[in-house]
Protein backbone atom coordinates (compact mmCIF):
# COMPACT_ATOMS: atom_id res chain seq x y z
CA UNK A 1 111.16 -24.28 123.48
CA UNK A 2 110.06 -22.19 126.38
CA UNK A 3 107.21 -19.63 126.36
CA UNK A 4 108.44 -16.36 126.35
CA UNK A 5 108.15 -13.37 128.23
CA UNK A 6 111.06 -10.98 126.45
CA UNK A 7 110.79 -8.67 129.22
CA UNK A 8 111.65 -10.96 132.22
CA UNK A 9 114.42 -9.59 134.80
CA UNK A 10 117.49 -10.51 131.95
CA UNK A 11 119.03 -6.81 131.87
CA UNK A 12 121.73 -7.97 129.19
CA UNK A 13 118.73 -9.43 127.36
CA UNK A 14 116.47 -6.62 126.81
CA UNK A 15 119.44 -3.88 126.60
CA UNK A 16 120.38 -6.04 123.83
CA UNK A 17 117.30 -6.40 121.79
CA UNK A 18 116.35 -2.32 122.41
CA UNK A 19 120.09 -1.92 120.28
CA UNK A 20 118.18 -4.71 117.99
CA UNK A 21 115.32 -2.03 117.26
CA UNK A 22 117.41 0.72 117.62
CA UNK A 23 118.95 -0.21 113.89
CA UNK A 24 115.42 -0.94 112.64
CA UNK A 25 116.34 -4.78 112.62
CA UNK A 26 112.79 -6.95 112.59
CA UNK A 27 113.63 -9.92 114.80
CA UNK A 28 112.20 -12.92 117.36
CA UNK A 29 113.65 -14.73 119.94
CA UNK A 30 113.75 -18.24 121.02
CA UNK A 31 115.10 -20.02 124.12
CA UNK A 32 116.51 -23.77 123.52
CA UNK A 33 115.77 -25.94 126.68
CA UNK A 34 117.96 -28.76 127.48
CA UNK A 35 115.92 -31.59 126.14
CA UNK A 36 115.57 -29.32 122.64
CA UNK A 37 119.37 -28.71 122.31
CA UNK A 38 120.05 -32.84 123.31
CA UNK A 39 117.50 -33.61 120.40
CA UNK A 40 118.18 -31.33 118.13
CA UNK A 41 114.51 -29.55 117.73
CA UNK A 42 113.06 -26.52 118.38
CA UNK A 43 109.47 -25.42 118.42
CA UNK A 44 108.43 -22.80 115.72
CA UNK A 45 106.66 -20.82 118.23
CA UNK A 46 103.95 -18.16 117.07
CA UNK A 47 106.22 -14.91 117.39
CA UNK A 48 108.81 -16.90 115.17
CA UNK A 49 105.80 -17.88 112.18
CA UNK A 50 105.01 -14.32 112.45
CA UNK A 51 108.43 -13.31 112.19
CA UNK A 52 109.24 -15.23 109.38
CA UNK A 53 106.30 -14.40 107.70
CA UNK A 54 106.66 -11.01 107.49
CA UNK A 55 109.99 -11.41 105.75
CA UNK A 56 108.52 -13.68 103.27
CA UNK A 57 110.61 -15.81 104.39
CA UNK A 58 108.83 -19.18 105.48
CA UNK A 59 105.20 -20.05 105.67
CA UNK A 60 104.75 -22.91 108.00
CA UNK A 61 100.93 -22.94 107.05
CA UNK A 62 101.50 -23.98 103.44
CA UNK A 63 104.24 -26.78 104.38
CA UNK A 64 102.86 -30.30 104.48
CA UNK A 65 104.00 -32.56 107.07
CA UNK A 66 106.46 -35.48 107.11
CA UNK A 67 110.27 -34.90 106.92
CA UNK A 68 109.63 -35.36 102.54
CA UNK A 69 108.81 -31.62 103.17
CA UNK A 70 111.26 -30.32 105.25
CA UNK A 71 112.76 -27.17 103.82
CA UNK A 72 116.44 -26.26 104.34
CA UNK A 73 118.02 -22.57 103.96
CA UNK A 74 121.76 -21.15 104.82
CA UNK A 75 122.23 -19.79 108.48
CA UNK A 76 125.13 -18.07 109.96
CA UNK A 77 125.52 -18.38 113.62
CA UNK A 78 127.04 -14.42 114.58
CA UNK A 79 129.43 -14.22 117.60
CA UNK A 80 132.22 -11.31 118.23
CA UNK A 81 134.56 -12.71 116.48
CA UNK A 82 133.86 -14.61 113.80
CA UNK A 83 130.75 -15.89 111.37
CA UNK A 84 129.71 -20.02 112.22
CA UNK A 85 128.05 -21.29 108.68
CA UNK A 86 124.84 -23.22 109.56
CA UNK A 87 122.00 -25.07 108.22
CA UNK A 88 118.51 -24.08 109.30
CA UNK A 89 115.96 -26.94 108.95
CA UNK A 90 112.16 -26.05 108.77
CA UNK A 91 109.66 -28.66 108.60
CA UNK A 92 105.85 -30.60 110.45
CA UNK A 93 106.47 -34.04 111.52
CA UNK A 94 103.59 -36.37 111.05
CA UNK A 95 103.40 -36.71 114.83
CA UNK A 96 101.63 -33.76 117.32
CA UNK A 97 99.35 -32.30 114.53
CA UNK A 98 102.59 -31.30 112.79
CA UNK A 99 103.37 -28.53 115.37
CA UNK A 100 106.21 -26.34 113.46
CA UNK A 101 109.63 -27.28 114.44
CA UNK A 102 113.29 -25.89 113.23
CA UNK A 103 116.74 -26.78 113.96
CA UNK A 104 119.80 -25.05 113.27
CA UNK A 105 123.61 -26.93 112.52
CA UNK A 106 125.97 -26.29 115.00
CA UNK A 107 123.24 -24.11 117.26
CA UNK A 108 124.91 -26.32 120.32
CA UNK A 109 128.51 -24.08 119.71
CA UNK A 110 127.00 -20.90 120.59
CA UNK A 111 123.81 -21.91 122.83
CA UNK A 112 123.06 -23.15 126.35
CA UNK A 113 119.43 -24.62 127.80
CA UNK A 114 117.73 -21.23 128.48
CA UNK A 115 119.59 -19.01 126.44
CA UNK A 116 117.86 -15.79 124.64
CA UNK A 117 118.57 -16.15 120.67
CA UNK A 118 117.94 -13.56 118.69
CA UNK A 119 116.69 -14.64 114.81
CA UNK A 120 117.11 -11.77 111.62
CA UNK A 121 116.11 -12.41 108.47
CA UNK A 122 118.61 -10.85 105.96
CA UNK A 123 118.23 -11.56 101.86
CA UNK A 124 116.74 -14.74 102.90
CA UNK A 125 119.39 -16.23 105.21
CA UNK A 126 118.66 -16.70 108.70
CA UNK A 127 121.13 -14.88 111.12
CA UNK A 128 121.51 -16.03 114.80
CA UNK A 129 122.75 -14.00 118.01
CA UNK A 130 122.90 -15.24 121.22
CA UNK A 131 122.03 -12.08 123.03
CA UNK A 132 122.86 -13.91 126.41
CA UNK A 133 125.84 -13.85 126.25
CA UNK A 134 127.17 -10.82 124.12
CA UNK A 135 126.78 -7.03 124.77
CA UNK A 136 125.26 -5.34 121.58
CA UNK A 137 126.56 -1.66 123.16
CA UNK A 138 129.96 -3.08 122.48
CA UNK A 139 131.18 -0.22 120.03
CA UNK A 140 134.41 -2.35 119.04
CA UNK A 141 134.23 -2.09 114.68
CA UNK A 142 136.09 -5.17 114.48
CA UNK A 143 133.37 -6.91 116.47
CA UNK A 144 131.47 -9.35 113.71
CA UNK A 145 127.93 -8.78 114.88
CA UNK A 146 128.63 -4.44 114.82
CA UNK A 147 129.67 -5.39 111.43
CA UNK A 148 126.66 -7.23 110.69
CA UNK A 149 124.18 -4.82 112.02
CA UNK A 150 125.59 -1.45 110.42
CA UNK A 151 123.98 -2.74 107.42
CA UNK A 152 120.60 -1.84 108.90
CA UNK A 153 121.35 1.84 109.71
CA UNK A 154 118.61 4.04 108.27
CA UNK A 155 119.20 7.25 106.37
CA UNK A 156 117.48 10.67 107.16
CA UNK A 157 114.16 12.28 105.56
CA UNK A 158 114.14 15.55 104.52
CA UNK A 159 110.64 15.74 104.79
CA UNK A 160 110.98 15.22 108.74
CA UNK A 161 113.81 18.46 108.26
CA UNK A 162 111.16 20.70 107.37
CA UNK A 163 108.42 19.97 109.88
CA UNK A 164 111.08 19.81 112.48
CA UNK A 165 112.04 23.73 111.04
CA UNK A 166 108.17 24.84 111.62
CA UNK A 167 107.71 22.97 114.79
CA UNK A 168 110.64 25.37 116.24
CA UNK A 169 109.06 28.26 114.88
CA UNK A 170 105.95 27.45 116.38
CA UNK A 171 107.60 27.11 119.93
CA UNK A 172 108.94 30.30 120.07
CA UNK A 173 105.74 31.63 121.80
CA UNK A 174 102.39 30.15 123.22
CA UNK A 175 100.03 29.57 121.02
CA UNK A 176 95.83 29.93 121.43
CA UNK A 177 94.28 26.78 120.87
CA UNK A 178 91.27 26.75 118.39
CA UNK A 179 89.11 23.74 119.45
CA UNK A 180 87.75 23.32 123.29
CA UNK A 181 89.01 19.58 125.13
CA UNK A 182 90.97 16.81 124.32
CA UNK A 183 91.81 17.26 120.78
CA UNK A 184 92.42 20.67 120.99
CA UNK A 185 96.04 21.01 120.86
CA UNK A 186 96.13 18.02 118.08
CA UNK A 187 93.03 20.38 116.06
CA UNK A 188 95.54 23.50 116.53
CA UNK A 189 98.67 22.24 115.39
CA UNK A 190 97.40 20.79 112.40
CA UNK A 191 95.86 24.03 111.82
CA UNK A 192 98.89 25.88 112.14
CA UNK A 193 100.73 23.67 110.09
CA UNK A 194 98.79 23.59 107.05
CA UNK A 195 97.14 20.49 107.83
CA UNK A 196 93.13 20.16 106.88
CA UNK A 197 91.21 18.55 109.52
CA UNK A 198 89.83 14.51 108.09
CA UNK A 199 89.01 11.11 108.87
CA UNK A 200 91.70 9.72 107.12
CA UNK A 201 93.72 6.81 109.03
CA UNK A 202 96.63 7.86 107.14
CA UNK A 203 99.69 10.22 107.98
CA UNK A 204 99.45 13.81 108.65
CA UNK A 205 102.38 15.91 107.63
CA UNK A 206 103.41 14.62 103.23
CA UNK A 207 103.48 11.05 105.56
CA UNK A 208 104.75 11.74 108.47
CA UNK A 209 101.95 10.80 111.81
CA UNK A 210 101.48 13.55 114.60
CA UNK A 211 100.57 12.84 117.83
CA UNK A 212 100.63 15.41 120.41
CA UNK A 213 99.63 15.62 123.49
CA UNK A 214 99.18 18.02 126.93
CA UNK A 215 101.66 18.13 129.53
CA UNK A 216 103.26 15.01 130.98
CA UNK A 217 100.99 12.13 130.51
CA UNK A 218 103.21 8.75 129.95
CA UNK A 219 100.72 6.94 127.92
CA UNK A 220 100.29 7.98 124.35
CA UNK A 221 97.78 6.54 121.96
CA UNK A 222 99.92 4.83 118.89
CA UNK A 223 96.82 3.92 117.28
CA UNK A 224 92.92 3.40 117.41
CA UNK A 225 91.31 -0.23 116.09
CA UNK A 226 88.30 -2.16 116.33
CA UNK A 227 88.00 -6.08 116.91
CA UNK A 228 87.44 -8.07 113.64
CA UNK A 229 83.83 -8.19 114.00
CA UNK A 230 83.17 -11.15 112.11
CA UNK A 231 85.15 -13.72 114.05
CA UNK A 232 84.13 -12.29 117.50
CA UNK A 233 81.63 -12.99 120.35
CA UNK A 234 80.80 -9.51 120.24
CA UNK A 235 79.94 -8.41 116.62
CA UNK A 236 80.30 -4.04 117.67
CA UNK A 237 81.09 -1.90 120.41
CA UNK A 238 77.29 -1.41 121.59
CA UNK A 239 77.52 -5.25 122.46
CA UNK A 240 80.73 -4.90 124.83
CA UNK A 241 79.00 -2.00 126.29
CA UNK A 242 75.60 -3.99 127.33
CA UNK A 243 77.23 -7.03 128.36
CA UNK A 244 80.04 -5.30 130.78
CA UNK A 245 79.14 -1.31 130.79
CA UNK A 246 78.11 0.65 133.61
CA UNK A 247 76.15 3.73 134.57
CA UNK A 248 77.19 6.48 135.49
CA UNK A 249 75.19 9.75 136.02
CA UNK A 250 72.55 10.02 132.99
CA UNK A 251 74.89 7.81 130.91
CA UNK A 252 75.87 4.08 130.02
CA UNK A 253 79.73 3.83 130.48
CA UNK A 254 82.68 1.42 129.52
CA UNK A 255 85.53 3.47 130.78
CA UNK A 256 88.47 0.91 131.50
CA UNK A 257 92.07 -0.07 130.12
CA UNK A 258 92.74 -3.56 128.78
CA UNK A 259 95.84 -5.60 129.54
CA UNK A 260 96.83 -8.96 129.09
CA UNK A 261 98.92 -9.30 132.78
CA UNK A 262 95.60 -8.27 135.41
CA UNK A 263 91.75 -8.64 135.19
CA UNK A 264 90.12 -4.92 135.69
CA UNK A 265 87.67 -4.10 137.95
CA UNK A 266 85.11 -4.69 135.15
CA UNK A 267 86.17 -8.64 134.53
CA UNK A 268 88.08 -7.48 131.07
CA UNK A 269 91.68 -8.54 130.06
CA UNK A 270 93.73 -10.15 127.29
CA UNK A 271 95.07 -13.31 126.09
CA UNK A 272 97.37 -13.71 123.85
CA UNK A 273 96.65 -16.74 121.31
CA UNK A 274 99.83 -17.44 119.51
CA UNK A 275 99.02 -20.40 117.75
CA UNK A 276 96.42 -18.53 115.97
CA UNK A 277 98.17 -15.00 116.10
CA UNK A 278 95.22 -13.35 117.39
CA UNK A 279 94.54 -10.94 120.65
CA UNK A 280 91.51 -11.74 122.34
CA UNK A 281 89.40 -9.85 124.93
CA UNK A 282 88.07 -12.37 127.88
CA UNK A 283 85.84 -11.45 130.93
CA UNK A 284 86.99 -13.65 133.93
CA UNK A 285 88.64 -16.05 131.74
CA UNK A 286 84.97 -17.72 130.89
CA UNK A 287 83.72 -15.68 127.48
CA UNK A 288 85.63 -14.19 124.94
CA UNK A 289 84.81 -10.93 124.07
CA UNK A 290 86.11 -10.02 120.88
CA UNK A 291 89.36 -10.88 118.54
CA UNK A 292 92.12 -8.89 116.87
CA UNK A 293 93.63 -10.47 113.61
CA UNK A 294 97.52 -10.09 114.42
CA UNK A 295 97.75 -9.25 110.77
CA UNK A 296 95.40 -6.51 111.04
CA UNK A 297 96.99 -5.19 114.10
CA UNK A 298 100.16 -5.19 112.65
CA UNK A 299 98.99 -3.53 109.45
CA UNK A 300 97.43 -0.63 111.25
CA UNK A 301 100.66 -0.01 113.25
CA UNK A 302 102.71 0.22 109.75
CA UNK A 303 100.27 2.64 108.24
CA UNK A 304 99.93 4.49 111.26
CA UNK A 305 103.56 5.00 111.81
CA UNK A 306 105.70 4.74 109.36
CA UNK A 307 106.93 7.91 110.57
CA UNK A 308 106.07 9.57 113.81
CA UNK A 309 106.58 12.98 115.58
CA UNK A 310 105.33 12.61 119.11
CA UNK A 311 104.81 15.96 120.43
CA UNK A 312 104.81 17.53 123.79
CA UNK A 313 103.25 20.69 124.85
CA UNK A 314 102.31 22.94 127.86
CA UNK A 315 99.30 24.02 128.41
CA UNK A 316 98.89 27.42 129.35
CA UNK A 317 95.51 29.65 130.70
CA UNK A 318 95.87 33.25 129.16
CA UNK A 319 92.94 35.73 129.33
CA UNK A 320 90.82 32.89 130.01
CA UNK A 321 91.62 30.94 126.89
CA UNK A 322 93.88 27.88 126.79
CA UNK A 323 97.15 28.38 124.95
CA UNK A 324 100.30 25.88 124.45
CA UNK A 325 103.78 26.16 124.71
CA UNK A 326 105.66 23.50 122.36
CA UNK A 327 108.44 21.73 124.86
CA UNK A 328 109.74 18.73 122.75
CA UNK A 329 109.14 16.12 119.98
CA UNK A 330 110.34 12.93 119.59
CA UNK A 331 111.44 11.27 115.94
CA UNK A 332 110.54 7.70 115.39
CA UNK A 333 110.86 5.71 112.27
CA UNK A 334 109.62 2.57 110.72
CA UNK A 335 108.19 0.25 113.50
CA UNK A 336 109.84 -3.17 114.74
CA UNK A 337 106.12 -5.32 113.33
CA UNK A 338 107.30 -8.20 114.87
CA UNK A 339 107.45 -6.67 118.44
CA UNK A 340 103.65 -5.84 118.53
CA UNK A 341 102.28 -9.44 119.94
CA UNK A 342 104.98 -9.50 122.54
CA UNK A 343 104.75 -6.26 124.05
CA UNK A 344 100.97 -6.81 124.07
CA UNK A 345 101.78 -10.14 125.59
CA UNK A 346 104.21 -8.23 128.01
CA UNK A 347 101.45 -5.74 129.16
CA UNK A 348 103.75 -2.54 127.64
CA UNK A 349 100.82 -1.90 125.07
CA UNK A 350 97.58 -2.05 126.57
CA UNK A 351 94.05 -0.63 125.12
CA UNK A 352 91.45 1.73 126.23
CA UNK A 353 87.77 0.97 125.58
CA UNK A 354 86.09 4.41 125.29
CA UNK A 355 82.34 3.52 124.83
CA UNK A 356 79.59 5.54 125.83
CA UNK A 357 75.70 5.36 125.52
CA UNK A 358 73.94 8.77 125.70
CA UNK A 359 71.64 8.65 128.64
CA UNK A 360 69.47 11.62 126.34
CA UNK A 361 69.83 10.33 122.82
CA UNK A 362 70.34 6.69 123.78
CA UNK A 363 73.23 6.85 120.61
CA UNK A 364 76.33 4.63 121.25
CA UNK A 365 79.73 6.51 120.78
CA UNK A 366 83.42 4.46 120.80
CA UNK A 367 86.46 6.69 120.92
CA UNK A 368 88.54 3.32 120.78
CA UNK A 369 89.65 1.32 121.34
CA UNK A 370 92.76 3.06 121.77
CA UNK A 371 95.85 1.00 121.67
CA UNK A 372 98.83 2.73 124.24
CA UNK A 373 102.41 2.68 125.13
CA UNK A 374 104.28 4.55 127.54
CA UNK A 375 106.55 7.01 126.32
CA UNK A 376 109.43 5.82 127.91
CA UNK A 377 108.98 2.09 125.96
CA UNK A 378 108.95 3.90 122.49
CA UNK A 379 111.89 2.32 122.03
CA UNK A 380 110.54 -1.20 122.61
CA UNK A 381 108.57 -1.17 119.21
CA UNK A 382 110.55 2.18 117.45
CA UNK A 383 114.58 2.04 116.21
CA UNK A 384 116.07 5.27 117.12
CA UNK A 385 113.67 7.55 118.54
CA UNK A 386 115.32 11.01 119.07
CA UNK A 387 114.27 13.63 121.27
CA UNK A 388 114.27 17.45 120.35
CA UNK A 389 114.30 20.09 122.48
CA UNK A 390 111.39 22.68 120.97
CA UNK A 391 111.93 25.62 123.95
């Protein structure tokens, strides 16, 4: 199987899977090459464990090899107009450290070498959709995939009714904020709405996150996490800072964004370690830095944002004092878990390292890291994010 980048230059491919997240469907994607379709065998690549593993659906870990283990399980191959039944093998040969491998019956009816296809685990059946060669915007009802994915259409919160009702009220007039910098309009809001100010990593609003923010920025924070300390180079954030920090005026500095597709000016990027499912921090591709679990990563996403309002505001100087004008907010649900590692992979979430040693205290302070996405990709990792206008 080929290694994937989801976001290469396929148009029909990734319009497809954002209507795949838009229904709140989790799902990976494989690509058959033409050796793997002649021999019937497929690679089990990481995003695929992980995928499957988060549905409960197969651990590859606690199979033993040799094809005395192999594991079958009813597939349906999905096209427009009608259901193919399948077989989906799962199994380690003896052979190449038992490196996962799958097949599916009758795969070669709906695939060619290089095809996209689209895996969703439903009540423990595996569903297929070549989303190469079918267009998921298709609104025809009779169409047997449109069928297939209404099923997954979520239901609204009344919860998310009310706050959406107070937000409104709020933006009927600017608003003085009641803490100086960066987290003053998040500090004001939650003020205003009731909300007492905590350390908690949980939800704001009865479970629903806030995240607002000044303005027009495009990158918003989704959520802040440290490396696993215990299984990296680096065992805290002091020891990044020494090793690849720099000063500026009276202070110590690590200032810099992380991503996996360039090396920053300070020798820091990402790698993306599927066989382990693990992110890891490198400096010129000699020394690993430090390692995220892609379990933990994944867990702090789903208790981050289960539920999201991501709010936009103005901000406004009025008798000297900074006020802000509520503009819009945009409704996410429940995110797509098995997205994370590839849009990390992809570069689309990247992370800021915020360090900072006092130059007068000598105390070490990390803001981070912070873990972003532009606004406009919400709908890479959230199904059906909708905008409201506030004013």
């Amino acid at each position: 199987m080929n290694s994937i980048n989801i976001y290469a230059d396929v148009p029909l491919v990734v319009n497809n899977q954002k209507v795949l997240i838009s229904y709140g469907i989790e799902f990976s994607i494989f690509s058959p090459t033409n050796t793997g379709l002649k021999k019937s065998i497929l690679d089990a690549t990481g995003s695929v464990r992980t995928h499957f593993e988060l549905e409960n659906f197969h651990f590859y870990y606690q199979q033993k090899q040799g094809i005395e283990n192999k594991i079958t399980k009813s597939a349906y191959l999905l096209t427009s107009d009608k259901t193919i039944d399948s077989i989906m093998s799962l199994y380690r040969p003896t052979t190449k450290k038992g490196d996962p491998r799958m097949w599916f019956k009758h795969l070669k009816d709906i695939a060619n070498p290089d095809d996209y296809i689209a895996v969703i685990i439903k009540d423990d059946n595996a569903y297929l959709i070549n989303l190469s060669q079918i267009n998921l915007e298709d609104n025809d009802n009779k169409n047997v995939i449109n069928q297939f994915l209404s099923s997954y259409k979520s239901s609204k919160n009344s919860i998310s009714e009310e706050l959406l009702s107070k937000l409104k009220v709020l933006a009927k007039a600017p608003f003085p904020s009641q803490r100086r910098g960066d987290t003053g309009i998040g500090y004001t809001l939650e003020t205003l709405l009731g909300i007492e100010a905590n350390n908690s990593k949980k939800p704001d609003y009865y479970g629903i996150e806030l995240k607002a923010g000044r303005g027009n920025k495009t990158r918003t924070t989704i959520f802040a996490q440290v490396a696993d300390w215990s299984i990296s180079p680096c065992k805290r954030s002091a020891d990044i800072l020494e090793r690849y920090g720099y000063k500026r005026d009276d202070n110590f500095k690590l200032y810099c964004t992380i991503s996996s597709q360039r090396i920053n000016s300070q020798g820091l990027h990402f790698k993306i370690n599927l066989n382990e499912d693990q992110l890891e921090e490198w400096h010129n591709d000699k020394d690993l830095v430090a390692i995220w679990p892609g379990n933990l990563l994944r867990r702090r996403l789903k208790e981050k944002h289960t539920e999201t309002f991501w709010i936009e505001a103005n901000s406004l100087i009025i008798n000297g004092i900074e006020h802000f004008q509520l503009r819009t907010v945009t409704h996410t649900k429940s995110p797509i878990m098995s997205q994370l590692i590839p849009l990390l992979s992809a570069g689309v979430i990247t992370m800021d390292h915020l360090i900072k040693r006092d130059g007068k205290t000598n105390k070490v302070s990390e803001k981070g890291p912070l873990f972003k996405l532009n606004k406009r990709d919400l709908d890479l990792l959230f199904p059906l994010p909708h905008t409201y206008i506030l004013a």
